[in-house]
PDB file of N, CA and C in Angstrom:
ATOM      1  N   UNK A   1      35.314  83.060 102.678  1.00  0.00           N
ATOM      2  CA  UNK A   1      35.262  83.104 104.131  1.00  0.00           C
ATOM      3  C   UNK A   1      36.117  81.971 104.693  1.00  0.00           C
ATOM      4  N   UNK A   2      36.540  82.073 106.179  1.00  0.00           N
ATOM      5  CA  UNK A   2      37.192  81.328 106.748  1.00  0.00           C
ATOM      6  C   UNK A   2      36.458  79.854 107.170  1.00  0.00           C
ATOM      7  N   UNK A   3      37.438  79.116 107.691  1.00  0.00           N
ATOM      8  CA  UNK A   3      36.912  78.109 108.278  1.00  0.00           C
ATOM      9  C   UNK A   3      35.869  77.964 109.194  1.00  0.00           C
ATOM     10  N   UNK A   4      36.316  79.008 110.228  1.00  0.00           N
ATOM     11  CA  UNK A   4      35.384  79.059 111.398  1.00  0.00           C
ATOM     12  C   UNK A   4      34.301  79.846 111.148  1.00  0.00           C
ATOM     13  N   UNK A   5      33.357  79.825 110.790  1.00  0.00           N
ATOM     14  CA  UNK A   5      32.389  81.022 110.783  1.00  0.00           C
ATOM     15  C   UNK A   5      30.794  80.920 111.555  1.00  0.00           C
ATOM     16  N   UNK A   6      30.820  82.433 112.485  1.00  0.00           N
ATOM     17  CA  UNK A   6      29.755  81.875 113.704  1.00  0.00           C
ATOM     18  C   UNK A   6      29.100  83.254 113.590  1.00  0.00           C
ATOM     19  N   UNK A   7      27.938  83.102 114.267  1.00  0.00           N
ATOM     20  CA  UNK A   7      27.002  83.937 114.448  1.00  0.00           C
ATOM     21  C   UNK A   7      27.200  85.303 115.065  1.00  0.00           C
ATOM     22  N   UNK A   8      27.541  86.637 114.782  1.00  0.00           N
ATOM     23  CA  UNK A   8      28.123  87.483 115.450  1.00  0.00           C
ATOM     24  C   UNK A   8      26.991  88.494 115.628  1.00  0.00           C
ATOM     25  N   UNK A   9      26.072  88.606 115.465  1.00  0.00           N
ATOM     26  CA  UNK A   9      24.504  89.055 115.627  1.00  0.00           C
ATOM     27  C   UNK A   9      23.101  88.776 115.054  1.00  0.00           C
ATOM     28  N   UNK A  10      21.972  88.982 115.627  1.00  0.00           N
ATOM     29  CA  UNK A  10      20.871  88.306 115.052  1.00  0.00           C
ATOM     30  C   UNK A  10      19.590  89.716 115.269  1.00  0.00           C
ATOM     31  N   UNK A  11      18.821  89.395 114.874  1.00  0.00           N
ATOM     32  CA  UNK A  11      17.477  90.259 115.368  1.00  0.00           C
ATOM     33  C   UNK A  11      16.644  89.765 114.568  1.00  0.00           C
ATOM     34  N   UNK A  12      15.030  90.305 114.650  1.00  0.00           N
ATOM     35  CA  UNK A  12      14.219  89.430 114.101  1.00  0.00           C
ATOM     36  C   UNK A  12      13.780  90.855 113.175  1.00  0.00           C
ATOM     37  N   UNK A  13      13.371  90.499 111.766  1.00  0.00           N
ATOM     38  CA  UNK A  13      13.070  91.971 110.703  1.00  0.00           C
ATOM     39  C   UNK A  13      11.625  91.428 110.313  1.00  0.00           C
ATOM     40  N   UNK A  14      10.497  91.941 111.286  1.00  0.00           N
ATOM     41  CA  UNK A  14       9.257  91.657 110.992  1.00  0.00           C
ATOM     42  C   UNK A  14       8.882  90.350 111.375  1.00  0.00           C
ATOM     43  N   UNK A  15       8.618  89.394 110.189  1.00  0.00           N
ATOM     44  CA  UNK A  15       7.975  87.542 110.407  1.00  0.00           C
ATOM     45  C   UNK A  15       9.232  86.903 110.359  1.00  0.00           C
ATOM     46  N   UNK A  16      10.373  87.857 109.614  1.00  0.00           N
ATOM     47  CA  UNK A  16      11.884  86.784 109.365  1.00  0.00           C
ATOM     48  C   UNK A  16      13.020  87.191 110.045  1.00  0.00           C
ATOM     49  N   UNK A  17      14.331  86.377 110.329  1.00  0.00           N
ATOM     50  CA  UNK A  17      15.144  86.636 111.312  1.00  0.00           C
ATOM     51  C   UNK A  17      16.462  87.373 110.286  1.00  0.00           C
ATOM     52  N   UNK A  18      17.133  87.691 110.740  1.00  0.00           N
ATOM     53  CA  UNK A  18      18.760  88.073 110.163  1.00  0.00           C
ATOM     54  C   UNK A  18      19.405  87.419 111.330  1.00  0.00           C
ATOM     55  N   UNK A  19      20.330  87.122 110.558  1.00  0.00           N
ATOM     56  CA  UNK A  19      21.692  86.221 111.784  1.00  0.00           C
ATOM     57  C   UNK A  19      22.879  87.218 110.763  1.00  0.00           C
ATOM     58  N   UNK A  20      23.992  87.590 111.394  1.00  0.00           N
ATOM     59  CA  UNK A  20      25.133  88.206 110.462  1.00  0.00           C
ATOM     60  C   UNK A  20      26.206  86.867 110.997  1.00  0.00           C
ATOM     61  N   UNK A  21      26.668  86.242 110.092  1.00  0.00           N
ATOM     62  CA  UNK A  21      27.964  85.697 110.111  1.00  0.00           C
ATOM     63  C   UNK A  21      29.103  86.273 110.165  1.00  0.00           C
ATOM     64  N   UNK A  22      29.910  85.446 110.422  1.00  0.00           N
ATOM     65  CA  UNK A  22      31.133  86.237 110.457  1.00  0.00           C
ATOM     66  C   UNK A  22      32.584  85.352 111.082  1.00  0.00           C
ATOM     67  N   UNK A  23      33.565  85.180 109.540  1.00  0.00           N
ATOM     68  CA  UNK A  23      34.523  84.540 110.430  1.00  0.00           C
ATOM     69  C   UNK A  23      35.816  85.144 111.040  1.00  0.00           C
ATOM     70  N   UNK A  24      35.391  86.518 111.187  1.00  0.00           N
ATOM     71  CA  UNK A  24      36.562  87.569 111.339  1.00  0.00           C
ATOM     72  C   UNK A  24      37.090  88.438 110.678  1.00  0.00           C
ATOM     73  N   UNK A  25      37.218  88.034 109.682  1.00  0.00           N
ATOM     74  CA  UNK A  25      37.439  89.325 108.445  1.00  0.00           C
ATOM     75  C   UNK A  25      36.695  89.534 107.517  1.00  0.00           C
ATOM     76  N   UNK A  26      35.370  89.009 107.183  1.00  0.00           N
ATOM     77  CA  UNK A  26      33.999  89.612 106.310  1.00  0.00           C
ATOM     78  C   UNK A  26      32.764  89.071 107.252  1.00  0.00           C
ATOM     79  N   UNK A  27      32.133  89.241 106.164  1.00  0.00           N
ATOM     80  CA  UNK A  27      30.483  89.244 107.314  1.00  0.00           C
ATOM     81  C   UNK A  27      29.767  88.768 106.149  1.00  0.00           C
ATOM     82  N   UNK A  28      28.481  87.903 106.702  1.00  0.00           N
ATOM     83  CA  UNK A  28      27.794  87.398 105.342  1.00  0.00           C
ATOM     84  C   UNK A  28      25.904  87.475 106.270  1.00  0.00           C
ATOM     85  N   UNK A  29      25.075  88.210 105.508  1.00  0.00           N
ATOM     86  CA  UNK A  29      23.802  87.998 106.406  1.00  0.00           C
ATOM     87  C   UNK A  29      23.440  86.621 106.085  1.00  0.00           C
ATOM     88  N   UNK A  30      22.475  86.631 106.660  1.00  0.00           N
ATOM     89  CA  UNK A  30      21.467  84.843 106.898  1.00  0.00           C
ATOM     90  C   UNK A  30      20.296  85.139 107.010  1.00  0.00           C
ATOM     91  N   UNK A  31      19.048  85.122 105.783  1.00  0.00           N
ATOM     92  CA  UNK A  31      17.536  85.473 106.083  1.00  0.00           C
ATOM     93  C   UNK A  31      16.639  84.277 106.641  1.00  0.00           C
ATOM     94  N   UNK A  32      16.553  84.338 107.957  1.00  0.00           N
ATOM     95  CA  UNK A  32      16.198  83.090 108.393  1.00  0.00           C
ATOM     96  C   UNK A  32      14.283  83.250 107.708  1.00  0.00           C
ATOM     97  N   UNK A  33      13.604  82.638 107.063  1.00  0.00           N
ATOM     98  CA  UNK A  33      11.861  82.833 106.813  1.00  0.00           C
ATOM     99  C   UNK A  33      11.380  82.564 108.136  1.00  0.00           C
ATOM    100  N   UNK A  34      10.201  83.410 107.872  1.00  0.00           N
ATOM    101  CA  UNK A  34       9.155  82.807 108.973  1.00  0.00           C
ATOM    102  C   UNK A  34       8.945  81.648 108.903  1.00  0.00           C
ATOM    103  N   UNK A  35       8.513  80.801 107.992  1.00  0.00           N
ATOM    104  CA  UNK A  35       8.527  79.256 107.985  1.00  0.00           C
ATOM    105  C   UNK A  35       9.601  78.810 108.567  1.00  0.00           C
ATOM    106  N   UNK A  36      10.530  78.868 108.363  1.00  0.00           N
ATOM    107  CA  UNK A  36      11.786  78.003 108.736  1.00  0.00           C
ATOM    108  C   UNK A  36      11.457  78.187 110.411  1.00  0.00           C
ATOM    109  N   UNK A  37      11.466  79.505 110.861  1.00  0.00           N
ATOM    110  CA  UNK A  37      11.321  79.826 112.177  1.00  0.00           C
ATOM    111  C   UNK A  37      10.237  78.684 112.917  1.00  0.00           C
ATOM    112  N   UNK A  38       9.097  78.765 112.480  1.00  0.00           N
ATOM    113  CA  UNK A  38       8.015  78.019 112.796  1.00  0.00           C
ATOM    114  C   UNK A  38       7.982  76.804 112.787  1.00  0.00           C
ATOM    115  N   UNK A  39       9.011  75.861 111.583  1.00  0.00           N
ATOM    116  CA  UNK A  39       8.983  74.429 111.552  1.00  0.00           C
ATOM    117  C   UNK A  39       9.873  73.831 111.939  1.00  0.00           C
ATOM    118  N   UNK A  40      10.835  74.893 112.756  1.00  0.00           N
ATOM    119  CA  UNK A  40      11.959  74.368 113.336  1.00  0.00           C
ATOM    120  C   UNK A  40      10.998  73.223 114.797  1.00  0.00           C
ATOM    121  N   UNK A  41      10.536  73.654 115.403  1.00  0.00           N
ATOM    122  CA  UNK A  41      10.141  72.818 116.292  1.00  0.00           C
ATOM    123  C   UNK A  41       8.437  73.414 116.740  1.00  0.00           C
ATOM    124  N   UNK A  42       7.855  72.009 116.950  1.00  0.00           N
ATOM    125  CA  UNK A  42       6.349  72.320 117.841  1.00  0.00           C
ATOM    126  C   UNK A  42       6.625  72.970 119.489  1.00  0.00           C
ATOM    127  N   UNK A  43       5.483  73.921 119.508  1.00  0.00           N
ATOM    128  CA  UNK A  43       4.758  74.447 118.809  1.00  0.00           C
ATOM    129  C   UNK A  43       4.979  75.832 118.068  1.00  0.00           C
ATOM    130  N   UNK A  44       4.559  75.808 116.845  1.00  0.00           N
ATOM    131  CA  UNK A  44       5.131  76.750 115.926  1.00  0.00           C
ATOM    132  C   UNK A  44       4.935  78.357 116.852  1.00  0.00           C
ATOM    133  N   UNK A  45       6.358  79.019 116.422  1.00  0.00           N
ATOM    134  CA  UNK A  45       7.101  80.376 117.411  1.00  0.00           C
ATOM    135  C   UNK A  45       7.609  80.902 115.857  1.00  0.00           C
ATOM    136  N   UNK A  46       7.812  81.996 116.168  1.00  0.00           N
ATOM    137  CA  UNK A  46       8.261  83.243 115.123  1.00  0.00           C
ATOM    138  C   UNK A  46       8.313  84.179 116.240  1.00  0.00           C
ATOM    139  N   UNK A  47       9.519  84.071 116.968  1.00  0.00           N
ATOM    140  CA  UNK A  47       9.730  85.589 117.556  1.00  0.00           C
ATOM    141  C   UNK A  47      11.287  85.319 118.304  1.00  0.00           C
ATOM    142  N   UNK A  48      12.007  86.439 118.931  1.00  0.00           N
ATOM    143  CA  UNK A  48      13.352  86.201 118.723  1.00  0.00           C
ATOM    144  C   UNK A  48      13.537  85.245 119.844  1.00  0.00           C
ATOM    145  N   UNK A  49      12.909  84.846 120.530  1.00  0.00           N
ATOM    146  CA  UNK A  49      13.159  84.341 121.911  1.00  0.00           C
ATOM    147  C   UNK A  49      13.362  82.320 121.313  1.00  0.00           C
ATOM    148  N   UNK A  50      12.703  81.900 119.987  1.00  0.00           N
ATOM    149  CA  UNK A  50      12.766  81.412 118.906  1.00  0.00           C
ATOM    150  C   UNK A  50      13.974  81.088 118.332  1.00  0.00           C
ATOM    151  N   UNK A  51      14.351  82.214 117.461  1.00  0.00           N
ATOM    152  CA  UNK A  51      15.599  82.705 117.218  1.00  0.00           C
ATOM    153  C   UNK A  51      16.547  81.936 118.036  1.00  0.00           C
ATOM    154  N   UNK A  52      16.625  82.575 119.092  1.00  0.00           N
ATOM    155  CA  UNK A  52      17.773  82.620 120.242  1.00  0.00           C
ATOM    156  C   UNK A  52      17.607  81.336 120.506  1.00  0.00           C
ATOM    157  N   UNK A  53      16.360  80.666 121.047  1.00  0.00           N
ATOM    158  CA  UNK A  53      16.908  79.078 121.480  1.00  0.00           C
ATOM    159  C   UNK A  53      17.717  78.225 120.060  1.00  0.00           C
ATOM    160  N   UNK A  54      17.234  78.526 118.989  1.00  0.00           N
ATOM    161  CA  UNK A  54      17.934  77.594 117.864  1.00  0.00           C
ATOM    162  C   UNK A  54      18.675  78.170 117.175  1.00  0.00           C
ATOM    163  N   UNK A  55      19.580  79.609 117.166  1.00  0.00           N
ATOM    164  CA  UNK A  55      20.686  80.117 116.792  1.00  0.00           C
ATOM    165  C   UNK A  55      21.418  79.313 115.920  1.00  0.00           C
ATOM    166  N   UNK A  56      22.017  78.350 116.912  1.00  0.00           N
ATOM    167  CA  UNK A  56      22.949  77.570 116.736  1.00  0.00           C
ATOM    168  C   UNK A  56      22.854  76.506 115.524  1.00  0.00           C
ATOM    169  N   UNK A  57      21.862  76.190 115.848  1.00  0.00           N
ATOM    170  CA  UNK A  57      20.971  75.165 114.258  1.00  0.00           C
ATOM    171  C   UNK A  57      21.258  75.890 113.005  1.00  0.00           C
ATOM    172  N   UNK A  58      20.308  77.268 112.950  1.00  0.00           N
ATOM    173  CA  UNK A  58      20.093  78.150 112.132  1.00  0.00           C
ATOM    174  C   UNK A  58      21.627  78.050 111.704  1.00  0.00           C
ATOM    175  N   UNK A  59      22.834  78.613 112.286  1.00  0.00           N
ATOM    176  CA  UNK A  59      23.728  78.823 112.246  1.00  0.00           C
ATOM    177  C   UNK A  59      24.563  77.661 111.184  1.00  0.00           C
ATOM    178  N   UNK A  60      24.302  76.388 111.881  1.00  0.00           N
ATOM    179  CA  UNK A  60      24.968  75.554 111.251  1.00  0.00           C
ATOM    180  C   UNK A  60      24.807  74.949 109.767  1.00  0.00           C
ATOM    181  N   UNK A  61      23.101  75.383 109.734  1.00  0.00           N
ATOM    182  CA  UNK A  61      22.498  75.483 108.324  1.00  0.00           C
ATOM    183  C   UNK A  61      23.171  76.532 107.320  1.00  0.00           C
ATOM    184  N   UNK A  62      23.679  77.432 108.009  1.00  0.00           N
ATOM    185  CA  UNK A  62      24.377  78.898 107.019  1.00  0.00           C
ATOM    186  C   UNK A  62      25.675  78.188 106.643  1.00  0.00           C
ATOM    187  N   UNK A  63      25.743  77.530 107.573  1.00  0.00           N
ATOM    188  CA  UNK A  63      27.429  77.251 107.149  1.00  0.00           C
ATOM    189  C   UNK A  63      27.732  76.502 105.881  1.00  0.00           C
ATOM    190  N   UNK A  64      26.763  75.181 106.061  1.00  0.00           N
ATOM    191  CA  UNK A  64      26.465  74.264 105.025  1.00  0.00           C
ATOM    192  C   UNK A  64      26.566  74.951 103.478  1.00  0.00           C
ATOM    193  N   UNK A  65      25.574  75.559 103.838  1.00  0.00           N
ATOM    194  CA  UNK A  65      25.418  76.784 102.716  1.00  0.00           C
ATOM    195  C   UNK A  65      26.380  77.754 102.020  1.00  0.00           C
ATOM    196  N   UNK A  66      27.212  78.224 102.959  1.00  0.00           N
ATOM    197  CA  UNK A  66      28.218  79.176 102.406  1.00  0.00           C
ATOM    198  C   UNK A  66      29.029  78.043 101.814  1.00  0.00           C
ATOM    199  N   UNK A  67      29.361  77.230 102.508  1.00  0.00           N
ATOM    200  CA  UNK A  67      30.470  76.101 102.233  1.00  0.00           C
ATOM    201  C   UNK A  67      30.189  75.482 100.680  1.00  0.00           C
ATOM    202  N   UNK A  68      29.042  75.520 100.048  1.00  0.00           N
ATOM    203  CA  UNK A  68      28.393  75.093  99.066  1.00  0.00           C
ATOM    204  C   UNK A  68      28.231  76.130  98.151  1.00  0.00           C
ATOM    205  N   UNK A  69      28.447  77.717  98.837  1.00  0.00           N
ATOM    206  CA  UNK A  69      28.408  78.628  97.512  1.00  0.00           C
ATOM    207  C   UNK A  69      26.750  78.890  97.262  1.00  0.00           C
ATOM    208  N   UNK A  70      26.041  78.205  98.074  1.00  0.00           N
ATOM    209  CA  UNK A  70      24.476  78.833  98.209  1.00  0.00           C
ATOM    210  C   UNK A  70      24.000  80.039  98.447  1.00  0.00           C
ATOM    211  N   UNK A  71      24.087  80.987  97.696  1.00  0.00           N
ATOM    212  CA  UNK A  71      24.251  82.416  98.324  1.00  0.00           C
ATOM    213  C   UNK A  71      23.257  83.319  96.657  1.00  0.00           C
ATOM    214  N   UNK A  72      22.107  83.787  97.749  1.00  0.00           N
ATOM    215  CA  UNK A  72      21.755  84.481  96.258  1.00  0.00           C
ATOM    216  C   UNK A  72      22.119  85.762  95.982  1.00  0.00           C
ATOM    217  N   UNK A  73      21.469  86.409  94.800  1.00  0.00           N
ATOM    218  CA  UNK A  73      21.971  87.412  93.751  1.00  0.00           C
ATOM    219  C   UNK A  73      22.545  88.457  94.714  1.00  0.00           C
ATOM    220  N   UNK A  74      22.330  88.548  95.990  1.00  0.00           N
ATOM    221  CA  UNK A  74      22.375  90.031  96.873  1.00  0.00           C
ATOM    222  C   UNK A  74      23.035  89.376  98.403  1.00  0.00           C
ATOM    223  N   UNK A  75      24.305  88.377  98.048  1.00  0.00           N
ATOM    224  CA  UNK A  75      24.823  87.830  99.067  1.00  0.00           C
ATOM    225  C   UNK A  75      24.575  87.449  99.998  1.00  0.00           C
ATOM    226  N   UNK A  76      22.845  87.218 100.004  1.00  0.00           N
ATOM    227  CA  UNK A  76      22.647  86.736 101.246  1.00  0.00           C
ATOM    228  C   UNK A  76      22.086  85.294 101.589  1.00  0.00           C
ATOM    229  N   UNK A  77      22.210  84.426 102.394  1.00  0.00           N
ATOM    230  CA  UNK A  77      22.062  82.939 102.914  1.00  0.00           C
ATOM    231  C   UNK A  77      20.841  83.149 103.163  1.00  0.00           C
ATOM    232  N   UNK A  78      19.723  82.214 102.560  1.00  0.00           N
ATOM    233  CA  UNK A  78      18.521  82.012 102.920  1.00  0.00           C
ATOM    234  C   UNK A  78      18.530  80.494 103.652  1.00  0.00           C
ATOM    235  N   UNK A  79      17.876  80.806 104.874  1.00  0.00           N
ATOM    236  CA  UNK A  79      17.312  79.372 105.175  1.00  0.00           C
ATOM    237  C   UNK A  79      15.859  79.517 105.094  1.00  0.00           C
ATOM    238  N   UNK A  80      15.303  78.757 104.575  1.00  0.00           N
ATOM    239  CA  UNK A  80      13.969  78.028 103.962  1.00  0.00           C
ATOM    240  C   UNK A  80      13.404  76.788 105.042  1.00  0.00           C
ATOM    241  N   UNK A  81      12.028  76.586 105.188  1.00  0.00           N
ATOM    242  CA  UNK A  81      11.477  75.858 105.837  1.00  0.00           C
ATOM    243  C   UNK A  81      11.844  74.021 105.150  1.00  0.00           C
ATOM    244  N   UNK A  82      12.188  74.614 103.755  1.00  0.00           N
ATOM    245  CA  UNK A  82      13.125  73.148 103.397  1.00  0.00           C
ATOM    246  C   UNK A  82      14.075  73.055 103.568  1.00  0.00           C
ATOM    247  N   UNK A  83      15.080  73.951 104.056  1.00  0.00           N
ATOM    248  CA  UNK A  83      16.043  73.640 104.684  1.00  0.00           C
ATOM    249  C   UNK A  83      15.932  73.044 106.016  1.00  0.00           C
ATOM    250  N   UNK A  84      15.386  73.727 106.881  1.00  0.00           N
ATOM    251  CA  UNK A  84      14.663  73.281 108.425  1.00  0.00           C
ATOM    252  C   UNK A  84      14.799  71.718 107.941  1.00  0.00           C
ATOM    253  N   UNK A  85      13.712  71.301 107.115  1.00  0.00           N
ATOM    254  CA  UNK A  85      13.076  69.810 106.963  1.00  0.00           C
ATOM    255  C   UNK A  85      14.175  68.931 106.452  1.00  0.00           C
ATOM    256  N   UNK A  86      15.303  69.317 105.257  1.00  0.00           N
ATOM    257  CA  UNK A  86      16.374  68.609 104.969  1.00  0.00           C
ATOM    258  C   UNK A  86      17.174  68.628 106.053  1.00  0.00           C
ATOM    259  N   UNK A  87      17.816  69.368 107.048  1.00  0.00           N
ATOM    260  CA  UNK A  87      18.142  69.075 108.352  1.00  0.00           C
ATOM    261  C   UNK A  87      17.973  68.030 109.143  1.00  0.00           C
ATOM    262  N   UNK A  88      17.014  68.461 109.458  1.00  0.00           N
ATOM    263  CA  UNK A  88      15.929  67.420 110.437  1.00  0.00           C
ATOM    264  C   UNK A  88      16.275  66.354 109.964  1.00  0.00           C
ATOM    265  N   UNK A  89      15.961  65.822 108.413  1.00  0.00           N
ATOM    266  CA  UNK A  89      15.974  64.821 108.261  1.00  0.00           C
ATOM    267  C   UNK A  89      17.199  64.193 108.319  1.00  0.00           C
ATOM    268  N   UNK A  90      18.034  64.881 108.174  1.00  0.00           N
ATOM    269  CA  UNK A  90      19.839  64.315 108.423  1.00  0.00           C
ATOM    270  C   UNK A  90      19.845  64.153 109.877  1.00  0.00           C
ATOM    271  N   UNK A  91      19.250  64.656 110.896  1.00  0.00           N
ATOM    272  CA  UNK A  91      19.639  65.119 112.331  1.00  0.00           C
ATOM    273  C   UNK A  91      18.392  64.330 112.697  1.00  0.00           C
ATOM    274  N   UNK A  92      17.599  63.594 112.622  1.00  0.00           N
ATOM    275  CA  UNK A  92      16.383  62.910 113.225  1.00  0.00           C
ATOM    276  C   UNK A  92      16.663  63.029 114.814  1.00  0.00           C
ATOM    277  N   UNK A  93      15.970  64.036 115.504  1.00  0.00           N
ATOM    278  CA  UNK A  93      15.331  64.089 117.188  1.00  0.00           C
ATOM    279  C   UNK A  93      16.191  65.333 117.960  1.00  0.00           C
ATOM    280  N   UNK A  94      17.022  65.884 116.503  1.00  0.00           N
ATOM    281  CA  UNK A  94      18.014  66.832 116.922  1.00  0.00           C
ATOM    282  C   UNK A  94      17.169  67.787 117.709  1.00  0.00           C
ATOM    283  N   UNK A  95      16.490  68.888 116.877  1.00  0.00           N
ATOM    284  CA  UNK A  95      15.307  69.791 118.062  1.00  0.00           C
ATOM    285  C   UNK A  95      14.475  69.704 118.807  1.00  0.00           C
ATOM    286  N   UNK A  96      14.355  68.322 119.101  1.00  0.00           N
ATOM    287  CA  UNK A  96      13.260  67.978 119.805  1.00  0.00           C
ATOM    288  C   UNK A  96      13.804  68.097 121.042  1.00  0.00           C
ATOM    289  N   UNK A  97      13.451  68.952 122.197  1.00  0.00           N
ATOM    290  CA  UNK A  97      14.564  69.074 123.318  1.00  0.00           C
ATOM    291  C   UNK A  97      15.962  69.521 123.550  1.00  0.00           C
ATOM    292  N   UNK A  98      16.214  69.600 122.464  1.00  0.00           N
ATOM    293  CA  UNK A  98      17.720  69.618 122.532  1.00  0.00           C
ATOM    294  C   UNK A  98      18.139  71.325 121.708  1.00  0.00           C
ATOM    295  N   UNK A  99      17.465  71.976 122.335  1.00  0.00           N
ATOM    296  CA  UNK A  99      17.851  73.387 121.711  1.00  0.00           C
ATOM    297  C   UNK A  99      18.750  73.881 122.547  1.00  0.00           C
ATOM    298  N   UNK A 100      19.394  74.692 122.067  1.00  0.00           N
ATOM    299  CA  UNK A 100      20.888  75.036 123.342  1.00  0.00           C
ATOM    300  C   UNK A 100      19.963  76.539 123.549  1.00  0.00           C
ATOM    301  N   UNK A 101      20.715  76.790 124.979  1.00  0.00           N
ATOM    302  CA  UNK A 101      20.445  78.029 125.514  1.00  0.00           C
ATOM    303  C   UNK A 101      20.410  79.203 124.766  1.00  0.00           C
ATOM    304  N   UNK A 102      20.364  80.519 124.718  1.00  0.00           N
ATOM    305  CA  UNK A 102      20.194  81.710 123.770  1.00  0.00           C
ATOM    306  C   UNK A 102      21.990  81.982 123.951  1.00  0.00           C
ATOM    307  N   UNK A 103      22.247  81.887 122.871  1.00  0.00           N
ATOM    308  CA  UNK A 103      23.932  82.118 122.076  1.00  0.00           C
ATOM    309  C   UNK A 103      24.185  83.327 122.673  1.00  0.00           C
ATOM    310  N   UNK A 104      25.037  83.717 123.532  1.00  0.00           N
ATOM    311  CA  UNK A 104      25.580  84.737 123.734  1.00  0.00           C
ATOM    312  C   UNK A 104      26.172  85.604 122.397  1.00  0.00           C
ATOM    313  N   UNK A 105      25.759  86.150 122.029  1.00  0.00           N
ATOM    314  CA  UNK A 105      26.088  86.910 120.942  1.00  0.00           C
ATOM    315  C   UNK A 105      25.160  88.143 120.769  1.00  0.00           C
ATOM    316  N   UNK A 106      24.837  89.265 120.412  1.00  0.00           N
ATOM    317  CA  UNK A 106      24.666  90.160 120.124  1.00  0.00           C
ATOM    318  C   UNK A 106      23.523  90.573 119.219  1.00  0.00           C
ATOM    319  N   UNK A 107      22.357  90.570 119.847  1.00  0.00           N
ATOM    320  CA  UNK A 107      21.230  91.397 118.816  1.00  0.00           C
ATOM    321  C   UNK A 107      21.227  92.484 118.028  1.00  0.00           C
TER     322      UNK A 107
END
């Protein structure tokens, strides 16, 4: 995949999210967990409205990931509620307030 690679749709599949990446010429999914959803910030949410305020997070966590070749047996990017927490801990006060608006992009 390319350099740039951003979120080109999302929806929520039951307790867990899908985000589809995409840097223009392939596409890579992103299984966001219900945990991850929930420990992204108090008070714990699992639903797309969720999703949509922290897209962008989620997003930047995939990237990390692809960039690293983190990708399991069935091509797809998991973020994990330890991912959420290894974040955080690089980003100390990042979600706290500071969630960006719902990503114009495409459910």
């Amino acid at each position: 995949m390319g350099s740039t690679i951003t979120p080109l749709k999302y929806h929520m599949v039951g307790q867990d999210a899908l985000i589809i990446m995409s840097d223009g010429r392939c596409s890579r999914p992103v299984q966001v967990t219900h945990d991850a959803l929930t420990d992204i910030q108090s008070p714990a949410c699992c639903d797309a409205s969720r999703l949509a305020q922290y897209l962008e997070f989620f997003a930047e966590m995939a990237v990390k990931k692809i960039e690293k070749e983190a990708i399991a047996f069935d091509g797809r990017i998991w973020i994990t509620a330890d991912d959420v927490r290894a974040w955080r801990s690089l980003h100390p006060g990042m979600t706290e307030n500071t969630a960006t608006s719902p990503a114009p992009v495409q459910q």
